[in-house]
C-alpha atoms as a PDB file:
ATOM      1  CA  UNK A   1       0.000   0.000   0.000  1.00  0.00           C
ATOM      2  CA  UNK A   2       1.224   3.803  -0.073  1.00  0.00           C
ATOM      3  CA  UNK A   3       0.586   6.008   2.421  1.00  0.00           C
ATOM      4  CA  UNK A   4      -0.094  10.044   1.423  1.00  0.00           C
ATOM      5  CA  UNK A   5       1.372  11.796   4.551  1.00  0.00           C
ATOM      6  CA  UNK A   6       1.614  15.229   2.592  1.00  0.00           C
ATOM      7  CA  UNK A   7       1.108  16.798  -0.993  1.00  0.00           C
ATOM      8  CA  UNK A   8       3.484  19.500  -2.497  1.00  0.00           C
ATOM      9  CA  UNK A   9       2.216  21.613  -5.535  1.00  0.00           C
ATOM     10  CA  UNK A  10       4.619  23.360  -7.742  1.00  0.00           C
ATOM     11  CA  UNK A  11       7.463  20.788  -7.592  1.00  0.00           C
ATOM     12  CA  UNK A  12      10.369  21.109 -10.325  1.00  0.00           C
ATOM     13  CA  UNK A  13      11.656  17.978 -10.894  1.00  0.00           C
ATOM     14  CA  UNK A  14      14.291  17.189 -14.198  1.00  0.00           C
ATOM     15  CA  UNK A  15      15.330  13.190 -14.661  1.00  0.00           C
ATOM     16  CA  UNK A  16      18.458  12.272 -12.092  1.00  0.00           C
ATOM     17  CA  UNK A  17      20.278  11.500 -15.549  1.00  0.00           C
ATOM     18  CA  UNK A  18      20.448  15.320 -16.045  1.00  0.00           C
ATOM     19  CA  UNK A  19      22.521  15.967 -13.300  1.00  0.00           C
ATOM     20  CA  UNK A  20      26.344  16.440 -13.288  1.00  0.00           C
ATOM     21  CA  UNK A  21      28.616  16.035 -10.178  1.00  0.00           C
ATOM     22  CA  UNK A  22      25.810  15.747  -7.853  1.00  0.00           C
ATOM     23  CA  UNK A  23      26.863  16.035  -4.151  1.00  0.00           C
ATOM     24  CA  UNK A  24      23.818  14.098  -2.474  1.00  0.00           C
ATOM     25  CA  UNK A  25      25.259  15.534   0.793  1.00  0.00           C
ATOM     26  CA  UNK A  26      25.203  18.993   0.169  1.00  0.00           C
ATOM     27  CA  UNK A  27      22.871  18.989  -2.349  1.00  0.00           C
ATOM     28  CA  UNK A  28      24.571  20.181  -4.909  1.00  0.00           C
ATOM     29  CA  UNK A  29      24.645  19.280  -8.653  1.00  0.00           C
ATOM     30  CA  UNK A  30      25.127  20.980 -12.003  1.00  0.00           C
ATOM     31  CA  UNK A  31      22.762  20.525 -15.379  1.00  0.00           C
ATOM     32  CA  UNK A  32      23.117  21.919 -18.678  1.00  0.00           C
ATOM     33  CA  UNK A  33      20.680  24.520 -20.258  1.00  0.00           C
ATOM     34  CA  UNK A  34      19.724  24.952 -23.420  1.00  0.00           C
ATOM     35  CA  UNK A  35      19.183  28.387 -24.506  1.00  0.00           C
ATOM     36  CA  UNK A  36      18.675  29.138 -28.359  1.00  0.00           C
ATOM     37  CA  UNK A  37      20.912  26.943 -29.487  1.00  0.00           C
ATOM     38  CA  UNK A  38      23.550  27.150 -27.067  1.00  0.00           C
ATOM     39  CA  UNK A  39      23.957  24.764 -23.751  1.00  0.00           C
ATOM     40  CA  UNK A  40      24.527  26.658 -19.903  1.00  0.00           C
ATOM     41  CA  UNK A  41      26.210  25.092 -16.959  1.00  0.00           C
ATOM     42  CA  UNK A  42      24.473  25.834 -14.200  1.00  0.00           C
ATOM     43  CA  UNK A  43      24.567  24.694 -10.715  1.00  0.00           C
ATOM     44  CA  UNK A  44      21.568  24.202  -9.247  1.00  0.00           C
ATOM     45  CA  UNK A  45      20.278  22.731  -5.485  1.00  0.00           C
ATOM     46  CA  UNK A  46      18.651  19.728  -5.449  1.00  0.00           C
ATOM     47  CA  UNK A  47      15.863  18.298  -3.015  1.00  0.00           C
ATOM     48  CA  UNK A  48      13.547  15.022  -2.924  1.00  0.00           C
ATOM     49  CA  UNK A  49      14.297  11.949  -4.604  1.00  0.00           C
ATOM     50  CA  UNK A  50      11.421  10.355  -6.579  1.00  0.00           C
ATOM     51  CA  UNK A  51      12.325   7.529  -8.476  1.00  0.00           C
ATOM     52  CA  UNK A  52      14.328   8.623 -11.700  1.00  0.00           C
ATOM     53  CA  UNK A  53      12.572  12.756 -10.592  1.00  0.00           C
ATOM     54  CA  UNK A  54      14.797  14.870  -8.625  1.00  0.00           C
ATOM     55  CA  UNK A  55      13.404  18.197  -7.272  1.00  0.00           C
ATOM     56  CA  UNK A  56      15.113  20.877  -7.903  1.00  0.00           C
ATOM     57  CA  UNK A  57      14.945  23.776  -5.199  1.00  0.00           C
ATOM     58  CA  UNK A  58      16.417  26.493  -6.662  1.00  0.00           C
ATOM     59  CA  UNK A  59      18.693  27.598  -9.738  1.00  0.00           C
ATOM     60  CA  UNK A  60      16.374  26.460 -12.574  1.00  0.00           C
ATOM     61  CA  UNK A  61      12.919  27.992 -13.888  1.00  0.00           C
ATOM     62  CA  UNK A  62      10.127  26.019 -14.669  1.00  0.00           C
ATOM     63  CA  UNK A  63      10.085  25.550 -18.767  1.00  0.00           C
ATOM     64  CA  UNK A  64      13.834  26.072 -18.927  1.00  0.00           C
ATOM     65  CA  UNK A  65      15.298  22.855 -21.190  1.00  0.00           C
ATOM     66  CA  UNK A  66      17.950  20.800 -19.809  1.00  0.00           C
ATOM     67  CA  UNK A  67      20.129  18.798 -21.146  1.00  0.00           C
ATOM     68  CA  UNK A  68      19.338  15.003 -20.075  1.00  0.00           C
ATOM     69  CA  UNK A  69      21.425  12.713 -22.071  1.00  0.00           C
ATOM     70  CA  UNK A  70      24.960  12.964 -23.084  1.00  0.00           C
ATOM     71  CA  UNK A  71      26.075  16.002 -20.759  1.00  0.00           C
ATOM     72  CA  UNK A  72      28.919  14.745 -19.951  1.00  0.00           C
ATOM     73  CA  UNK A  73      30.196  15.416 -23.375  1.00  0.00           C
ATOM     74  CA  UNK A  74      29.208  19.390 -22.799  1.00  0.00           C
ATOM     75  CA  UNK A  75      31.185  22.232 -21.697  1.00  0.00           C
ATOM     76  CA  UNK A  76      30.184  25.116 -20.739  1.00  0.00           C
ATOM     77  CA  UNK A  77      28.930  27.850 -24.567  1.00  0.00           C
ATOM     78  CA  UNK A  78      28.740  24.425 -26.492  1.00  0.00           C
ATOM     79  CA  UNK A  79      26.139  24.429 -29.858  1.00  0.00           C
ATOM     80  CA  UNK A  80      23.201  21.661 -29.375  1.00  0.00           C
ATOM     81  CA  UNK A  81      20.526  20.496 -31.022  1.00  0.00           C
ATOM     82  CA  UNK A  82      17.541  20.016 -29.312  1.00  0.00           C
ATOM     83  CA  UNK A  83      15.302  16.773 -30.075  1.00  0.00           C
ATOM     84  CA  UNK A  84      11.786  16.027 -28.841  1.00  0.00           C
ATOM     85  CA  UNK A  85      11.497  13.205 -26.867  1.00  0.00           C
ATOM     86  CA  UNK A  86      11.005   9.991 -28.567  1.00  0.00           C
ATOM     87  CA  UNK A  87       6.795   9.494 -29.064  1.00  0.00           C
ATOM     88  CA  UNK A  88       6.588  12.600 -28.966  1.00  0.00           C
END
């Protein structure tokens, strides 16, 4: 069974696999994101761990893309490309 102790609106939450040098102690992590045509590092504070979701607390906007696969290949004023999601 599952048990709803509490409910949260607004929540930001990007996939964990967007997240670069995460420090699950501090809370820390960086992403990439993609503005025009040109990918951001950004560090950014993370917060509750749901599933493959991680909240983010602060440092990203909602609607802002990030980059979720393949940022480890990224630095910092790199050109993308963004693609839709597969099925999408």
């Amino acid at each position: 069974g599952l048990i709803l102790t509490g409910k949260r609106s607004n929540v930001l939450q990007i996939p964990r696999s967007a997240l670069l040098n995460w420090d699950v102690t501090r809370n820390v992590a960086a992403v990439f994101v993609v503005s025009s045509d040109t990918a951001r590092r950004r560090e950014v504070l993370t917060g509750i761990v749901s599933g493959e979701l991680v909240e983010i607390t602060s440092g990203l906007a909602a609607g802002e893309n990030v980059v979720t696969s393949g940022a480890f290949n990224l630095r910092d004023a790199d050109r993308v490309r963004v693609v839709p999601p597969k099925g999408a």
